[in-house]
C-alpha atoms as a PDB file:
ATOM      1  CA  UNK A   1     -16.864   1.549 -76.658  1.00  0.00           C
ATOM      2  CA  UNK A   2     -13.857   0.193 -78.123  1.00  0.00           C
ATOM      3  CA  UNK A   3     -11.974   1.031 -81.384  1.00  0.00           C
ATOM      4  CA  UNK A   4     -13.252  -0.294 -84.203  1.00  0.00           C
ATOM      5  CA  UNK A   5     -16.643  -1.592 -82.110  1.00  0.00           C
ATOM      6  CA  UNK A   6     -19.206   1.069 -84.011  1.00  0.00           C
ATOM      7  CA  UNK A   7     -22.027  -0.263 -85.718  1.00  0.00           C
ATOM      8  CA  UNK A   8     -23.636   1.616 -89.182  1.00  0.00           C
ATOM      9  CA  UNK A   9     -27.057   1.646 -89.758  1.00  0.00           C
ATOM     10  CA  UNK A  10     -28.069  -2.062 -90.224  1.00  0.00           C
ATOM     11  CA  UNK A  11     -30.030  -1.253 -93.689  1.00  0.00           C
ATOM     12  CA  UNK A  12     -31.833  -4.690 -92.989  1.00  0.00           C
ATOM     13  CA  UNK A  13     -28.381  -6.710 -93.448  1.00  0.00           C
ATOM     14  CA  UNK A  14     -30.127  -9.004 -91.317  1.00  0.00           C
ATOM     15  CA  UNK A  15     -32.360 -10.064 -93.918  1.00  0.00           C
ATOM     16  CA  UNK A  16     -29.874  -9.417 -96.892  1.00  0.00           C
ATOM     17  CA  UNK A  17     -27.025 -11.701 -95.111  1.00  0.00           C
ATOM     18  CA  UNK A  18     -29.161 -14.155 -93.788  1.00  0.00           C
ATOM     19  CA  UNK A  19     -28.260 -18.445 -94.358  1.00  0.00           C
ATOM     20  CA  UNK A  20     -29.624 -21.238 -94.316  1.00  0.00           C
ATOM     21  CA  UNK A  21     -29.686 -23.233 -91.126  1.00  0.00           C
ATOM     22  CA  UNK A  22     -26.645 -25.733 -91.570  1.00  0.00           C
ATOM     23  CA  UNK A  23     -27.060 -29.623 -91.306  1.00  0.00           C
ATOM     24  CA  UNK A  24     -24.589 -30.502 -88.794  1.00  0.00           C
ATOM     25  CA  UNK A  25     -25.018 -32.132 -85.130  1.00  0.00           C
ATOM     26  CA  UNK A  26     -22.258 -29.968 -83.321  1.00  0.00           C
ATOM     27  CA  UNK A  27     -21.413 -26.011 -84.562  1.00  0.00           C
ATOM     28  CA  UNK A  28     -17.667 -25.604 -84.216  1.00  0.00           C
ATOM     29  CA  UNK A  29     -14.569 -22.731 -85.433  1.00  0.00           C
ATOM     30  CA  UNK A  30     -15.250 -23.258 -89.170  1.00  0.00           C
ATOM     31  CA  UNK A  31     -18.976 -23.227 -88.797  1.00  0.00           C
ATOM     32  CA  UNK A  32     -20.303 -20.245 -90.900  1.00  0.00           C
ATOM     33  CA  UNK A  33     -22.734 -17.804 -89.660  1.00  0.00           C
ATOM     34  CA  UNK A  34     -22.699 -15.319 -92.362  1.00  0.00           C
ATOM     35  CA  UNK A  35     -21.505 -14.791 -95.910  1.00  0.00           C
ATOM     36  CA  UNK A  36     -20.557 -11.505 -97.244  1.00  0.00           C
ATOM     37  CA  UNK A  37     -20.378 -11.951-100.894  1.00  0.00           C
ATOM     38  CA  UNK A  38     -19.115 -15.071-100.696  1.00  0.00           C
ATOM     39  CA  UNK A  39     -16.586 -14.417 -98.123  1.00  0.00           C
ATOM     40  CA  UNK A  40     -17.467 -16.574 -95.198  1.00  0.00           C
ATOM     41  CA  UNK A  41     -18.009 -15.376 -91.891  1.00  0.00           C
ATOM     42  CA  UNK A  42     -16.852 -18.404 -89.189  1.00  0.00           C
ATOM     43  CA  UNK A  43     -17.814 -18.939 -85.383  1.00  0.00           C
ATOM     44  CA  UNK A  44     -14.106 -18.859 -85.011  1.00  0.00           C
ATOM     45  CA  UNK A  45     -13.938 -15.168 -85.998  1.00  0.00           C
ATOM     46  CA  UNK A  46     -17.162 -14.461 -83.636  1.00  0.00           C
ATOM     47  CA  UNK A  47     -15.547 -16.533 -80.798  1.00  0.00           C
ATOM     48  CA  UNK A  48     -11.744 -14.314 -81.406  1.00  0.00           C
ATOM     49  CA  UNK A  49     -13.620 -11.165 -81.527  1.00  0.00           C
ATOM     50  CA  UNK A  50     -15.644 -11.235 -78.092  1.00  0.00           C
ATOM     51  CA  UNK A  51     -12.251 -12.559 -76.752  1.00  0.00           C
ATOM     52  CA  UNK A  52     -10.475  -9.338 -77.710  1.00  0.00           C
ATOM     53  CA  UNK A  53     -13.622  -7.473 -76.217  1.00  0.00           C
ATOM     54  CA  UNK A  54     -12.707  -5.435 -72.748  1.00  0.00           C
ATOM     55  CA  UNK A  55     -13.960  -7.174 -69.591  1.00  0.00           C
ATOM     56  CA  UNK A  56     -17.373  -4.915 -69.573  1.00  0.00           C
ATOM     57  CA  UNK A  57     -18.136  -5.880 -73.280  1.00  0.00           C
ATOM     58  CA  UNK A  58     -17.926  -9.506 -72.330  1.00  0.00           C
ATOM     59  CA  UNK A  59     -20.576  -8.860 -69.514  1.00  0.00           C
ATOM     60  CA  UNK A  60     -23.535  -8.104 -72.453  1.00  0.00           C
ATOM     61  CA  UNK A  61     -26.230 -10.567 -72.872  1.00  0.00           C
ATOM     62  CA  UNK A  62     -24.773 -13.512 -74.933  1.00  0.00           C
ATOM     63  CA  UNK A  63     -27.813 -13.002 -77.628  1.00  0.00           C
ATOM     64  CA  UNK A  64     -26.912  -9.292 -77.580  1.00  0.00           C
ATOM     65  CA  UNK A  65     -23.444  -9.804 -77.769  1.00  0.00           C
ATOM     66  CA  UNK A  66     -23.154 -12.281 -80.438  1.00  0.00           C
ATOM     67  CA  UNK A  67     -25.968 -10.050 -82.647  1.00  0.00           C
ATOM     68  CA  UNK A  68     -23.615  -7.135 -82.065  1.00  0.00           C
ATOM     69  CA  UNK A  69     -20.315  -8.704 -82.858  1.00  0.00           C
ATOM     70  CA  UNK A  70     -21.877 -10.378 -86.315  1.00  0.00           C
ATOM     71  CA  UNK A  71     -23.407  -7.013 -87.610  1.00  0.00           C
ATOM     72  CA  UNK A  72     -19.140  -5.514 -86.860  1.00  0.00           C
ATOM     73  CA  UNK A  73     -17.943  -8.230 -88.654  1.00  0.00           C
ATOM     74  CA  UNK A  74     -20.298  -8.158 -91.658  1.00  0.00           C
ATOM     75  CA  UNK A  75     -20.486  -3.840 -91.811  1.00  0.00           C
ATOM     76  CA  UNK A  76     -16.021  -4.523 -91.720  1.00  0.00           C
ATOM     77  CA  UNK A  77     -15.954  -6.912 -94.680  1.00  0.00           C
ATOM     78  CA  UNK A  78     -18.583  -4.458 -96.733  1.00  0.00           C
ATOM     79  CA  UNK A  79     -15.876  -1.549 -96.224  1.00  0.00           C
ATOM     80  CA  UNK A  80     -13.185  -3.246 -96.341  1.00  0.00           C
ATOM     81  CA  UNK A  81     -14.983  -4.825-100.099  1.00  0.00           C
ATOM     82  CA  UNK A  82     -15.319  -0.837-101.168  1.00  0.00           C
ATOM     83  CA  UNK A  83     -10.959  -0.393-100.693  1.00  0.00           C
ATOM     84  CA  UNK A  84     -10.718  -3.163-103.771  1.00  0.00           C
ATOM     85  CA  UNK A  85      -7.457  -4.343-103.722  1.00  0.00           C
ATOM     86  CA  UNK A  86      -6.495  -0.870-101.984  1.00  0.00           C
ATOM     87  CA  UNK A  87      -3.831  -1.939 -99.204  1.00  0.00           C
ATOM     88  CA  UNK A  88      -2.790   0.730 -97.067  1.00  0.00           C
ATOM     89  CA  UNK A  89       0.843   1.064 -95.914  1.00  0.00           C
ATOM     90  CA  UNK A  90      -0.033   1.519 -92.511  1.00  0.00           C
ATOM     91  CA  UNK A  91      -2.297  -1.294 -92.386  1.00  0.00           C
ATOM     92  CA  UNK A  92       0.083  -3.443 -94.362  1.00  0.00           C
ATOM     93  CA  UNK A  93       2.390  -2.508 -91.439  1.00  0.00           C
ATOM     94  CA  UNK A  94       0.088  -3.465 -89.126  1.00  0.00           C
ATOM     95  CA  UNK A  95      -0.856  -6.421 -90.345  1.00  0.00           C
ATOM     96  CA  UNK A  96       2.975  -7.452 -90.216  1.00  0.00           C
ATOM     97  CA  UNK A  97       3.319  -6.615 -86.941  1.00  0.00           C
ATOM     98  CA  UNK A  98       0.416  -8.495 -85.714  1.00  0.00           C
ATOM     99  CA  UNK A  99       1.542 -11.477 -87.456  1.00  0.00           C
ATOM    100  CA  UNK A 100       5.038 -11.308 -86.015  1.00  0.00           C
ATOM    101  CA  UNK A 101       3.752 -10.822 -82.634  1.00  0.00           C
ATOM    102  CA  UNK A 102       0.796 -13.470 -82.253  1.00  0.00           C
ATOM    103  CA  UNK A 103       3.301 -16.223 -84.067  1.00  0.00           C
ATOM    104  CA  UNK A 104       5.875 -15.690 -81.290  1.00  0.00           C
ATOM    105  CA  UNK A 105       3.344 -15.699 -78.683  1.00  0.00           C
ATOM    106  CA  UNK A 106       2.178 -18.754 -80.321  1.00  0.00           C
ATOM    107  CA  UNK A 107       5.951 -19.886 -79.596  1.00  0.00           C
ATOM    108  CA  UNK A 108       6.443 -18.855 -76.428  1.00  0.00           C
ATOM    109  CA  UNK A 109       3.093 -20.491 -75.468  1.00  0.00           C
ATOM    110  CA  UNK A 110       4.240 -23.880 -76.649  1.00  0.00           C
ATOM    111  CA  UNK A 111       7.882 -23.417 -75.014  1.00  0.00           C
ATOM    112  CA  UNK A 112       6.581 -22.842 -71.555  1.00  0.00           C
ATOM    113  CA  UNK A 113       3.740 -25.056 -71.544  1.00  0.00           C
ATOM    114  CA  UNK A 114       5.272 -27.834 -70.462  1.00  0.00           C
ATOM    115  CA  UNK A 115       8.362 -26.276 -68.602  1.00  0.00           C
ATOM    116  CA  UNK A 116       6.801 -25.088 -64.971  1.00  0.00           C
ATOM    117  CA  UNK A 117       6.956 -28.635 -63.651  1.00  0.00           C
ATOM    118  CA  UNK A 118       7.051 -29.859 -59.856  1.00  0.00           C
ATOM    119  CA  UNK A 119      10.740 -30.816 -60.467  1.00  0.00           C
ATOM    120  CA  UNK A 120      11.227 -27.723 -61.841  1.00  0.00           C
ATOM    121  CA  UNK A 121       9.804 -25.531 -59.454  1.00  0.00           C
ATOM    122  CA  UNK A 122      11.470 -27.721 -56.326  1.00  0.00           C
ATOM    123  CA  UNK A 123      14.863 -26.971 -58.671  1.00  0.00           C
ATOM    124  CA  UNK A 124      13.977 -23.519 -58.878  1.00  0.00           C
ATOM    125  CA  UNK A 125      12.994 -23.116 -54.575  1.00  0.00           C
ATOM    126  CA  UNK A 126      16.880 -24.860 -54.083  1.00  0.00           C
ATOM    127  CA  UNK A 127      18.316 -22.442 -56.216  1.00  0.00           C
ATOM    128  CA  UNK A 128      17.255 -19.697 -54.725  1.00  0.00           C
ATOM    129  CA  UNK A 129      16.843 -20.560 -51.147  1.00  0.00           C
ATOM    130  CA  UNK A 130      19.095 -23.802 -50.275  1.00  0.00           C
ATOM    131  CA  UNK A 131      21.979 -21.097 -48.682  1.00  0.00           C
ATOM    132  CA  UNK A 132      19.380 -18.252 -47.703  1.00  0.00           C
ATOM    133  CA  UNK A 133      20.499 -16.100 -45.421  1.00  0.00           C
ATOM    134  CA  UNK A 134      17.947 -14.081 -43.529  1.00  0.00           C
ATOM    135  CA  UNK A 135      17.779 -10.440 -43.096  1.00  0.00           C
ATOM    136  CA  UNK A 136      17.399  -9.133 -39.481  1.00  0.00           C
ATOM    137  CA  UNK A 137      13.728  -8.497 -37.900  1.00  0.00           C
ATOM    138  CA  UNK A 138      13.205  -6.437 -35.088  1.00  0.00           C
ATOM    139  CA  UNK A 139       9.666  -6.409 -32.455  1.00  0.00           C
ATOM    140  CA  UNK A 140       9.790  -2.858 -31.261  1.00  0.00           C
ATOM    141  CA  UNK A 141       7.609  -0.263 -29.479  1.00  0.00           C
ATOM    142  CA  UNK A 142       7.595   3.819 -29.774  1.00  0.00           C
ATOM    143  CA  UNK A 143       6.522   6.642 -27.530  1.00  0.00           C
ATOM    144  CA  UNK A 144       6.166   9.402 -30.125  1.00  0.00           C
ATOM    145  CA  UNK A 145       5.638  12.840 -28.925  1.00  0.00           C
ATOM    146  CA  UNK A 146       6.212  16.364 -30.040  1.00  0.00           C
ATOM    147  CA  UNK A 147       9.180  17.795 -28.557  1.00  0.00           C
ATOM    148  CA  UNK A 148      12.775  16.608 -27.723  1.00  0.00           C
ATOM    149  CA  UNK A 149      11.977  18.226 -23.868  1.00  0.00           C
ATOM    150  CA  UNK A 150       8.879  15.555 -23.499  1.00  0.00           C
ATOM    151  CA  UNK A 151      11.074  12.804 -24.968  1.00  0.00           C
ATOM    152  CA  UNK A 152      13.644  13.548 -22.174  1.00  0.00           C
ATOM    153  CA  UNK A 153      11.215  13.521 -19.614  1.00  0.00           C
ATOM    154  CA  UNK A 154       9.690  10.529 -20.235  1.00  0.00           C
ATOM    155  CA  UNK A 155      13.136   8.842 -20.601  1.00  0.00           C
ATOM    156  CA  UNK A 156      14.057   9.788 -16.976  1.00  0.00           C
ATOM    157  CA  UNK A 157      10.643   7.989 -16.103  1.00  0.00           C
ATOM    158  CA  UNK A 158      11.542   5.302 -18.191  1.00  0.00           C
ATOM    159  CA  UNK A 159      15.216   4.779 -16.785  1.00  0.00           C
ATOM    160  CA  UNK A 160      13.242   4.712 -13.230  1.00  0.00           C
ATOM    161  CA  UNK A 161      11.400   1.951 -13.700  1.00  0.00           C
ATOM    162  CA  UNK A 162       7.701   3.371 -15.397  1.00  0.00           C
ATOM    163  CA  UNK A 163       6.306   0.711 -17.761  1.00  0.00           C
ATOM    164  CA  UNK A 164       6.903   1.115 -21.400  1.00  0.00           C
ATOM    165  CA  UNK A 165       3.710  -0.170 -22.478  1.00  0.00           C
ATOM    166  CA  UNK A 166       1.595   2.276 -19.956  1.00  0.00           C
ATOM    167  CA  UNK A 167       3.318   5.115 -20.652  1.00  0.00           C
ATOM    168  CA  UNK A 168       2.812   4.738 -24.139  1.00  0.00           C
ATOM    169  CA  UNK A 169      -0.897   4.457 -23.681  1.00  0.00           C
ATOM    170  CA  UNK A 170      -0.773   7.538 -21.488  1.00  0.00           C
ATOM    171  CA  UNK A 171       1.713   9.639 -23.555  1.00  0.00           C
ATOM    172  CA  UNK A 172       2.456   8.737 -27.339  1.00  0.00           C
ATOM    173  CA  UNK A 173       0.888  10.709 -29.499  1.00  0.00           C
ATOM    174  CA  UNK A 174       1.224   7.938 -32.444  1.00  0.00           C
ATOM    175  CA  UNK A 175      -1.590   5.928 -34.102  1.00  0.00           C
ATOM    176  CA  UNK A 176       0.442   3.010 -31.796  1.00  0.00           C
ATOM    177  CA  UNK A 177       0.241   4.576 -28.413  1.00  0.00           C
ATOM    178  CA  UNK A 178      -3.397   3.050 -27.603  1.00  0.00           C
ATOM    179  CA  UNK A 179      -1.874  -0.728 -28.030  1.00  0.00           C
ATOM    180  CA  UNK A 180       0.925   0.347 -25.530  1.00  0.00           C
ATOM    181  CA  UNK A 181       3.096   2.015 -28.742  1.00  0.00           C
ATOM    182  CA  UNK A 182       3.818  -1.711 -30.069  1.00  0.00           C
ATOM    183  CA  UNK A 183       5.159  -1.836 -33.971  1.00  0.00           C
ATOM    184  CA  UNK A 184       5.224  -5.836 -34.358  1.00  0.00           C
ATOM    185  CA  UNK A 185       8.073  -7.592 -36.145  1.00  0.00           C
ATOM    186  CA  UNK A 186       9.517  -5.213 -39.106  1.00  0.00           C
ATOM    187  CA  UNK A 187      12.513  -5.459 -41.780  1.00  0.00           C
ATOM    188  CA  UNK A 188      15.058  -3.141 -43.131  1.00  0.00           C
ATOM    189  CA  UNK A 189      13.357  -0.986 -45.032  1.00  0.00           C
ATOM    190  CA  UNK A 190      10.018  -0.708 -43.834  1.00  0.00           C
ATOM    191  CA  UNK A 191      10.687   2.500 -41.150  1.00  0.00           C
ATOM    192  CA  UNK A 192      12.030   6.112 -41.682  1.00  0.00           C
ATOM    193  CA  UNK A 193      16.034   5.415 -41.723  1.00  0.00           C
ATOM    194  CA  UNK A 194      16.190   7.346 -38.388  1.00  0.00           C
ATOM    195  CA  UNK A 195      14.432   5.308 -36.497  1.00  0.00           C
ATOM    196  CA  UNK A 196      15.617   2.553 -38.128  1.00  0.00           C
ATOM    197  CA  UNK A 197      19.205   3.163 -37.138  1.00  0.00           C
ATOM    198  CA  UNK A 198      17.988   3.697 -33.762  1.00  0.00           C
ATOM    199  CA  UNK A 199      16.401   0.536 -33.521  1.00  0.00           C
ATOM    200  CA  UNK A 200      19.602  -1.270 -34.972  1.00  0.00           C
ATOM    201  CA  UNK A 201      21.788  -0.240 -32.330  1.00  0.00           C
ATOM    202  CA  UNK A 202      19.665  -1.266 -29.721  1.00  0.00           C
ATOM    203  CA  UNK A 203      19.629  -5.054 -27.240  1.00  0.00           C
ATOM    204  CA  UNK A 204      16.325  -6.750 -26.634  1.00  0.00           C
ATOM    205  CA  UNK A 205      14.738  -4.918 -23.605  1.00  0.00           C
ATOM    206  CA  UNK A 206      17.171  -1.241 -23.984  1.00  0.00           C
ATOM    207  CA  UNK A 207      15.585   1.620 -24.571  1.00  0.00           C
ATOM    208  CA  UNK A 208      16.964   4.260 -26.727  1.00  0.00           C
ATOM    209  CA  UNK A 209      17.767   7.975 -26.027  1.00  0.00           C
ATOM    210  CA  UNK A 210      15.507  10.179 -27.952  1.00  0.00           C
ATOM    211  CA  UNK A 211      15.675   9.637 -31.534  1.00  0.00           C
ATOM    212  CA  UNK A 212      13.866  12.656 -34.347  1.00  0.00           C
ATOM    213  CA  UNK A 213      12.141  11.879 -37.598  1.00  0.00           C
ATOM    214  CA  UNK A 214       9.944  13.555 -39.285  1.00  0.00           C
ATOM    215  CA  UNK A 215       6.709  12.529 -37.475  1.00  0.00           C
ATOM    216  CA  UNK A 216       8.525  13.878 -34.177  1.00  0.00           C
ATOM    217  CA  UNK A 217      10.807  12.177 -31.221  1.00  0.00           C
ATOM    218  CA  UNK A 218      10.472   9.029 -29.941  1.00  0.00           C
ATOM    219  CA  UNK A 219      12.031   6.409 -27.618  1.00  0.00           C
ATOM    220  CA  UNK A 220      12.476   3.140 -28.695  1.00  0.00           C
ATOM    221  CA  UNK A 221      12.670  -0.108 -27.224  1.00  0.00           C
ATOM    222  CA  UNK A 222      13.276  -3.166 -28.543  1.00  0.00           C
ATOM    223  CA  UNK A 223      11.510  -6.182 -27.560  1.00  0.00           C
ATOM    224  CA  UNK A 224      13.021  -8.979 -29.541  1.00  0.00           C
ATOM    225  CA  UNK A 225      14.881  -9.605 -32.955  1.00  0.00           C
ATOM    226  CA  UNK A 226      15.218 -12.522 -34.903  1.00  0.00           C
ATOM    227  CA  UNK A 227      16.591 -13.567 -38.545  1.00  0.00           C
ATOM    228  CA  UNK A 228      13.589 -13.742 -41.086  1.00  0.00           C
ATOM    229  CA  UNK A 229      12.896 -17.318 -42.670  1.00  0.00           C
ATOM    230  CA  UNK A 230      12.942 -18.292 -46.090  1.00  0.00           C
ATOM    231  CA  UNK A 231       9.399 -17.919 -47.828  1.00  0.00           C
ATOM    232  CA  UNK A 232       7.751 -21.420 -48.508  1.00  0.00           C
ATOM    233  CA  UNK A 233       7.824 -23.142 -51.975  1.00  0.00           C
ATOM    234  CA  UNK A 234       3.847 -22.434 -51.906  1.00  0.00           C
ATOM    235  CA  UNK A 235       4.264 -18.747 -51.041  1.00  0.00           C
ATOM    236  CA  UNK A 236       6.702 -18.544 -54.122  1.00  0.00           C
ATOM    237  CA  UNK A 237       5.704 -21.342 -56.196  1.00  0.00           C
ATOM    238  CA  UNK A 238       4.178 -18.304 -58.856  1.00  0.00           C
ATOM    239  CA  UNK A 239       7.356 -15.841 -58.646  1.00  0.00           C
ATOM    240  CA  UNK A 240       9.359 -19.121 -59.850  1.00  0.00           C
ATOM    241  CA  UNK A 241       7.144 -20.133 -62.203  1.00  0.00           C
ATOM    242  CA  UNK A 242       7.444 -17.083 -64.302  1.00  0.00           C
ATOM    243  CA  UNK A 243      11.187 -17.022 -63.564  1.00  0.00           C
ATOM    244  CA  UNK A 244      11.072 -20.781 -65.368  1.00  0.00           C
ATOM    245  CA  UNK A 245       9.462 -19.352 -68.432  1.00  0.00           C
ATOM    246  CA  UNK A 246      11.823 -16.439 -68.320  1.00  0.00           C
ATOM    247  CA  UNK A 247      14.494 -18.406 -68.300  1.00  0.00           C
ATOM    248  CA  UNK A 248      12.961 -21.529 -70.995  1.00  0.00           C
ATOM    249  CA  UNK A 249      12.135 -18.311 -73.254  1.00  0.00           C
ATOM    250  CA  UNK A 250      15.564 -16.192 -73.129  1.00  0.00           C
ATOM    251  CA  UNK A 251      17.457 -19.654 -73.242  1.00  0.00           C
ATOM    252  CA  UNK A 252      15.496 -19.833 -77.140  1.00  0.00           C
ATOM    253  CA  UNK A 253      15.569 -16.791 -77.842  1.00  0.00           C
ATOM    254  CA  UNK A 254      19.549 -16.776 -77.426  1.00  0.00           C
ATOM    255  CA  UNK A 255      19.849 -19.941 -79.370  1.00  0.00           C
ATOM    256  CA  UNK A 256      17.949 -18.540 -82.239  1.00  0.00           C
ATOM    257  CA  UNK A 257      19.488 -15.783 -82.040  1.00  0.00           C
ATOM    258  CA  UNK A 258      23.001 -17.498 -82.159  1.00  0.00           C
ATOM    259  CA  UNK A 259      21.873 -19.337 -85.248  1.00  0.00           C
ATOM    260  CA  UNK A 260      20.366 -16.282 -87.365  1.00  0.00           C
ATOM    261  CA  UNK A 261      21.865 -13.776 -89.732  1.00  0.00           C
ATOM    262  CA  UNK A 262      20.715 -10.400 -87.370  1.00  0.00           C
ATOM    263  CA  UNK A 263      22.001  -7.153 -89.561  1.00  0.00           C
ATOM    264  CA  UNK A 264      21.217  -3.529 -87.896  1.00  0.00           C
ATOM    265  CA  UNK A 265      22.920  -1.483 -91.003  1.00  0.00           C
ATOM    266  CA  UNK A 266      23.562   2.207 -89.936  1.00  0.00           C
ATOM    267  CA  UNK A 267      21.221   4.504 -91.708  1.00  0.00           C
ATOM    268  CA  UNK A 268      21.959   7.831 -92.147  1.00  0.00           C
ATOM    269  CA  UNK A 269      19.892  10.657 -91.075  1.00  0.00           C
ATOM    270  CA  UNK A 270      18.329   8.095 -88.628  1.00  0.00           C
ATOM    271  CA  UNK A 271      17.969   9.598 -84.547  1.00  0.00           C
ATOM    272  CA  UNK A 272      15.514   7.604 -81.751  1.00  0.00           C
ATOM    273  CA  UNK A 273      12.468  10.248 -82.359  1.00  0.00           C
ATOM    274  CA  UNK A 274      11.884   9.526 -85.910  1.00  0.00           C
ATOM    275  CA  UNK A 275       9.423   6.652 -84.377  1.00  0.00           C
ATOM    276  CA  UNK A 276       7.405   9.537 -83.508  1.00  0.00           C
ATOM    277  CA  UNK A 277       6.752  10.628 -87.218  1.00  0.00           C
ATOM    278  CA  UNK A 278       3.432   8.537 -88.085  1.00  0.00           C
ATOM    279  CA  UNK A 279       3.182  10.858 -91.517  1.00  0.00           C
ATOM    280  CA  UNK A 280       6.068   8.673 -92.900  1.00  0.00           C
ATOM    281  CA  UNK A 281       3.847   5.516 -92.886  1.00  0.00           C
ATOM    282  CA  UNK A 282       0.680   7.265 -93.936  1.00  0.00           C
ATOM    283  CA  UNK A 283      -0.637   7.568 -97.654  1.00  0.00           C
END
């Protein structure tokens, strides 16, 4: 259950708290569904609060759900009454923060919501990829087995004109050998540097000498290589998208910040783990 989602004893609030049925055609934010003396309660606040809700909260039966969420907000605004004009520092604190983060996510929201357009993105895909150079891709196969003695032997075969792929089947002791010890097309990267190196050095159709990694010795041969291709404008259109918000949002941010009066005074006595201390902001 999440913070602050406890319910007291409902001490028939239901009955105490109840309104009359408004006289309008269409309930909307401002419509009140409770009044908690004479603070109003508004769908709006009912509507925010199941929004905040984790994703298995928001899977309760609506009638449930709303029932729950009204008697929470009603039981809050009776304790929070009983403070009086009690105000916290840590809540004030809070409350500050809140407000300075949900107004610049209000901002940001209404920077970038027009900014990830088709021109934009297409702008974006030249940017990136008009001069792309591909990285190298190799199709290679392994024979792995256990010992550098078995490696040799199988090389001699090899170098006398036994089939790769057979051999493989008969001999590798990889998760590969049954499909002949193929690998498919790979990138830098994506094997043990070893074996990577191996493969590097190698022509389409050589095999290499054998080559140790940790999972044992292999030979090697490569099949093919190729440059990779650029991704297409679909496959990245989300990556850019966010990288045109980035960009729309630290463009505003550096304006604004060219434009303000930003003071960081040097306080003494002041070291990084003092944010650690919550008894400084408690009363």
């Amino acid at each position: 259950m999440p913070k602050g989602f406890t319910f007291l004893p409902s001490l028939a609030l239901a009955a105490a708290m109840a309104l009359p049925v408004a006289a309008q055609s269409q309930p909307d934010a401002d419509t009140v569904v409770a009044s908690v003396n004479g603070e109003d309660i508004t769908l709006g606040h009912l509507i925010l609060a199941r929004a905040a809700l984790p994703p298995e909260y928001q899977q309760v039966e609506d009638q449930a759900l709303y029932d729950a969420i009204l008697d929470q907000l009603i039981q809050q605004n009776l304790l929070r009454d009983a403070l009086g004009d009690e105000m916290p520092r840590q809540v004030a604190l809070t409350l500050e923060n809140e407000e300075r983060s949900l107004m610049a996510v209000t901002m940001i929201d209404r920077l970038t919501a027009d900014a990830v357009t088709d021109e934009a993105l297409q702008a974006a895909y030249d940017a990136q990829f008009a001069d792309w150079e591909g990285g190298d891709e190799f199709d290679a196969a392994h024979i792995l087995v256990e010992t550098e003695d078995e490696a040799k032997e199988i090389k001699t075969d090899l170098d006398n004109g036994a089939n790769f792929a057979e051999t493989a089947k008969e001999k590798s002791t990889g998760p590969s050998g049954p499909n002949g010890g193929a690998l498919g097309w790979f990138g830098a990267g994506q094997m043990v540097p070893e074996f990577e190196q191996a493969v590097m050095t190698l022509e389409p159709g050589q095999v290499s000498n054998p080559v140790q990694t940790q999972f044992g010795w292999h030979l090697i041969i490569l099949n093919d290589k190729r440059k990779s291709q650029a991704p297409t404008l679909d496959a990245v259109r989300g990556e850019l998208a966010q990288q045109i918000q980035r960009d729309v949002i630290a463009a505003k941010v550096a304006e604004l910040t060219s434009a303000a009066k930003v003071e960081r005074p040097e306080v003494e006595g002041l070291t990084p783990e003092i944010i650690k201390q919550l008894d400084l902001v408690q009363e």
